[in-house]
C-alpha atoms as a PDB file:
ATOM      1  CA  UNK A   1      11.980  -7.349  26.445  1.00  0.00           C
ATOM      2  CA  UNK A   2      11.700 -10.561  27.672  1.00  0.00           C
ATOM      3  CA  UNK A   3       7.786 -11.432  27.263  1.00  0.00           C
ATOM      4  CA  UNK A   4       6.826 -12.083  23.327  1.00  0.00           C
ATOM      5  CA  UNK A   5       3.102 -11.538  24.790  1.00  0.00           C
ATOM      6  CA  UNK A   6       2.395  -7.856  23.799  1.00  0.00           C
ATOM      7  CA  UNK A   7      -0.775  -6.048  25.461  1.00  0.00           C
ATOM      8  CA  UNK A   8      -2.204  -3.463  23.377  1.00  0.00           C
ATOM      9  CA  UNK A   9      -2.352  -0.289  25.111  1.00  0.00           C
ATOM     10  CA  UNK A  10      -3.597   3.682  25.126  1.00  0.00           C
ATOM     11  CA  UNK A  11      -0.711   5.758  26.153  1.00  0.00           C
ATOM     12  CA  UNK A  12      -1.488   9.305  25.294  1.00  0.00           C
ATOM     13  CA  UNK A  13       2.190  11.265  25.009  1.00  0.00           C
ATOM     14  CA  UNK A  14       2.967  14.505  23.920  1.00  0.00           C
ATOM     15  CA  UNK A  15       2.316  15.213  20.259  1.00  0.00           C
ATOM     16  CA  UNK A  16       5.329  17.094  19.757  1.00  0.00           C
ATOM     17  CA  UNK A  17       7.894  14.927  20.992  1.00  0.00           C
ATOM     18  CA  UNK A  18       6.348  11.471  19.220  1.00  0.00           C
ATOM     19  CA  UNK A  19       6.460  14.078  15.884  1.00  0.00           C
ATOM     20  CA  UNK A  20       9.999  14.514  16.476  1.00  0.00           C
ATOM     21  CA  UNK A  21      10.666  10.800  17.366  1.00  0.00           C
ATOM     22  CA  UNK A  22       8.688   9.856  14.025  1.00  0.00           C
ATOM     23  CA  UNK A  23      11.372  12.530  11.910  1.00  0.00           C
ATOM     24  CA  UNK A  24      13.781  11.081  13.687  1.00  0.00           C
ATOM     25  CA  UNK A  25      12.996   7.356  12.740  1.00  0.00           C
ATOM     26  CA  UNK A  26      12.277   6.353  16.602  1.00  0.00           C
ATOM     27  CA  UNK A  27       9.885   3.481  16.774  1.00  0.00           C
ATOM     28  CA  UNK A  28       7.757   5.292  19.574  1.00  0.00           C
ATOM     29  CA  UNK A  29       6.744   1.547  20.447  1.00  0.00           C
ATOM     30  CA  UNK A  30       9.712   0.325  20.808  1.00  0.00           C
ATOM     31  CA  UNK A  31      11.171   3.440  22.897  1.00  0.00           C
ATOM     32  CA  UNK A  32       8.582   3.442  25.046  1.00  0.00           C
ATOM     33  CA  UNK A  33       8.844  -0.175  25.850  1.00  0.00           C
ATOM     34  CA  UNK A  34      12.738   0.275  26.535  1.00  0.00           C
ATOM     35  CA  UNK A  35      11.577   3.144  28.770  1.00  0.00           C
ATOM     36  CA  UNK A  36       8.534   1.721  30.987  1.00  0.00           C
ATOM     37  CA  UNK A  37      11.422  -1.539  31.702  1.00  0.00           C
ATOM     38  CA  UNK A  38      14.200   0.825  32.745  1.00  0.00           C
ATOM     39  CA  UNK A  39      11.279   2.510  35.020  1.00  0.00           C
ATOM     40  CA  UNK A  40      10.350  -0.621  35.943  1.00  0.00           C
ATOM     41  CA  UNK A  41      13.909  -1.739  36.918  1.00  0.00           C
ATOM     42  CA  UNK A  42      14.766   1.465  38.405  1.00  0.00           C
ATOM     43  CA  UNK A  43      12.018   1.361  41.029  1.00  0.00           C
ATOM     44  CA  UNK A  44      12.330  -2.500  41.543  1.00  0.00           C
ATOM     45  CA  UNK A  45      15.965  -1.442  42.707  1.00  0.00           C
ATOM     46  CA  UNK A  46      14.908   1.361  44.589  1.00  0.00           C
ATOM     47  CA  UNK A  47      12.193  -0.647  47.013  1.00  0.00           C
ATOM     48  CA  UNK A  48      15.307  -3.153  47.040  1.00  0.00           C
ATOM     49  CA  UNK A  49      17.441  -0.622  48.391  1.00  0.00           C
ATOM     50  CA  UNK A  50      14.474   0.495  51.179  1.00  0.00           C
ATOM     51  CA  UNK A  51      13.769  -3.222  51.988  1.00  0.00           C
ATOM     52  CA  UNK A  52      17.819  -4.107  52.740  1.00  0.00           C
ATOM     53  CA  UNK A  53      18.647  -1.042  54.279  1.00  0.00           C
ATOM     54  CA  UNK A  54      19.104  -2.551  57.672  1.00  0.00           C
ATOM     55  CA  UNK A  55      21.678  -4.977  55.998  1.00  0.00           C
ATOM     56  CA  UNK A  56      22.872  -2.583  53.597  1.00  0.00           C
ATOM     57  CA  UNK A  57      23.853  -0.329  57.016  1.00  0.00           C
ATOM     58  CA  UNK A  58      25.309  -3.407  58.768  1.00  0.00           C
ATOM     59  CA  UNK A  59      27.529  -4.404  56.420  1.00  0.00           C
ATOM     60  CA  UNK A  60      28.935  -1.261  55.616  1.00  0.00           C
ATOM     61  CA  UNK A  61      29.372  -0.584  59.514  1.00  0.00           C
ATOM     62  CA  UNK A  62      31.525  -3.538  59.913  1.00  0.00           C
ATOM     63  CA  UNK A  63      33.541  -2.820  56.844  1.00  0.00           C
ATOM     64  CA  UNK A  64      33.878   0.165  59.049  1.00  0.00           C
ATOM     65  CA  UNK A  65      35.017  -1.401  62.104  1.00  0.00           C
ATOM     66  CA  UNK A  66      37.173  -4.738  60.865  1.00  0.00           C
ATOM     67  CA  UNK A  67      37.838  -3.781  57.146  1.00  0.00           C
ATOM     68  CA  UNK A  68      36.891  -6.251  54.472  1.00  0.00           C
ATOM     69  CA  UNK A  69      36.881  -9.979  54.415  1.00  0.00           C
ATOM     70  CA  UNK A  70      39.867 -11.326  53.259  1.00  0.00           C
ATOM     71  CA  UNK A  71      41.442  -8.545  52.526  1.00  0.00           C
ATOM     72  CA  UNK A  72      44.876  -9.790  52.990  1.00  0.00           C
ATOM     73  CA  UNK A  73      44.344 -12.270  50.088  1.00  0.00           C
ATOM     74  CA  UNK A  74      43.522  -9.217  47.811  1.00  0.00           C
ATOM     75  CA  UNK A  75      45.939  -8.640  45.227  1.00  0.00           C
ATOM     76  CA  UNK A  76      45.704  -5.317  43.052  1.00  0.00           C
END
């Protein structure tokens, strides 16, 4: 992650699977880190998504109607 500040926290998870991450020689720590930053990121991207949409549906409409930019300097 990209903060070497850590906050100590109280998560409570499911017994079970954090027994079977232990066996398994997870750091829970660390997995849950790595998963709370992909949540993060996910739902960053997702309000993205909601904010542009009126640019997102613009664009892709005028792809629609005159193709892509340039296009006839695109070599494949």
């Amino acid at each position: 992650m990209s903060s070497n500040i850590r906050k100590a926290t109280d998560v409570p998870l499911d017994e079970t699977l954090v027994t079977e991450a232990r066996v398994l020689g997870l750091d829970v720590s660390d997995a849950a880190e790595k998963g709370l930053a992909r949540a993060v990121k996910a739902e960053k991207e997702r309000l993205w998504r909601i904010e542009n949409a009126d640019a997102i549906r613009a664009e892709r409409e005028y792809v629609e109607k005159h193709g892509l930019p340039f296009a006839k300097y695109r070599q494949f």
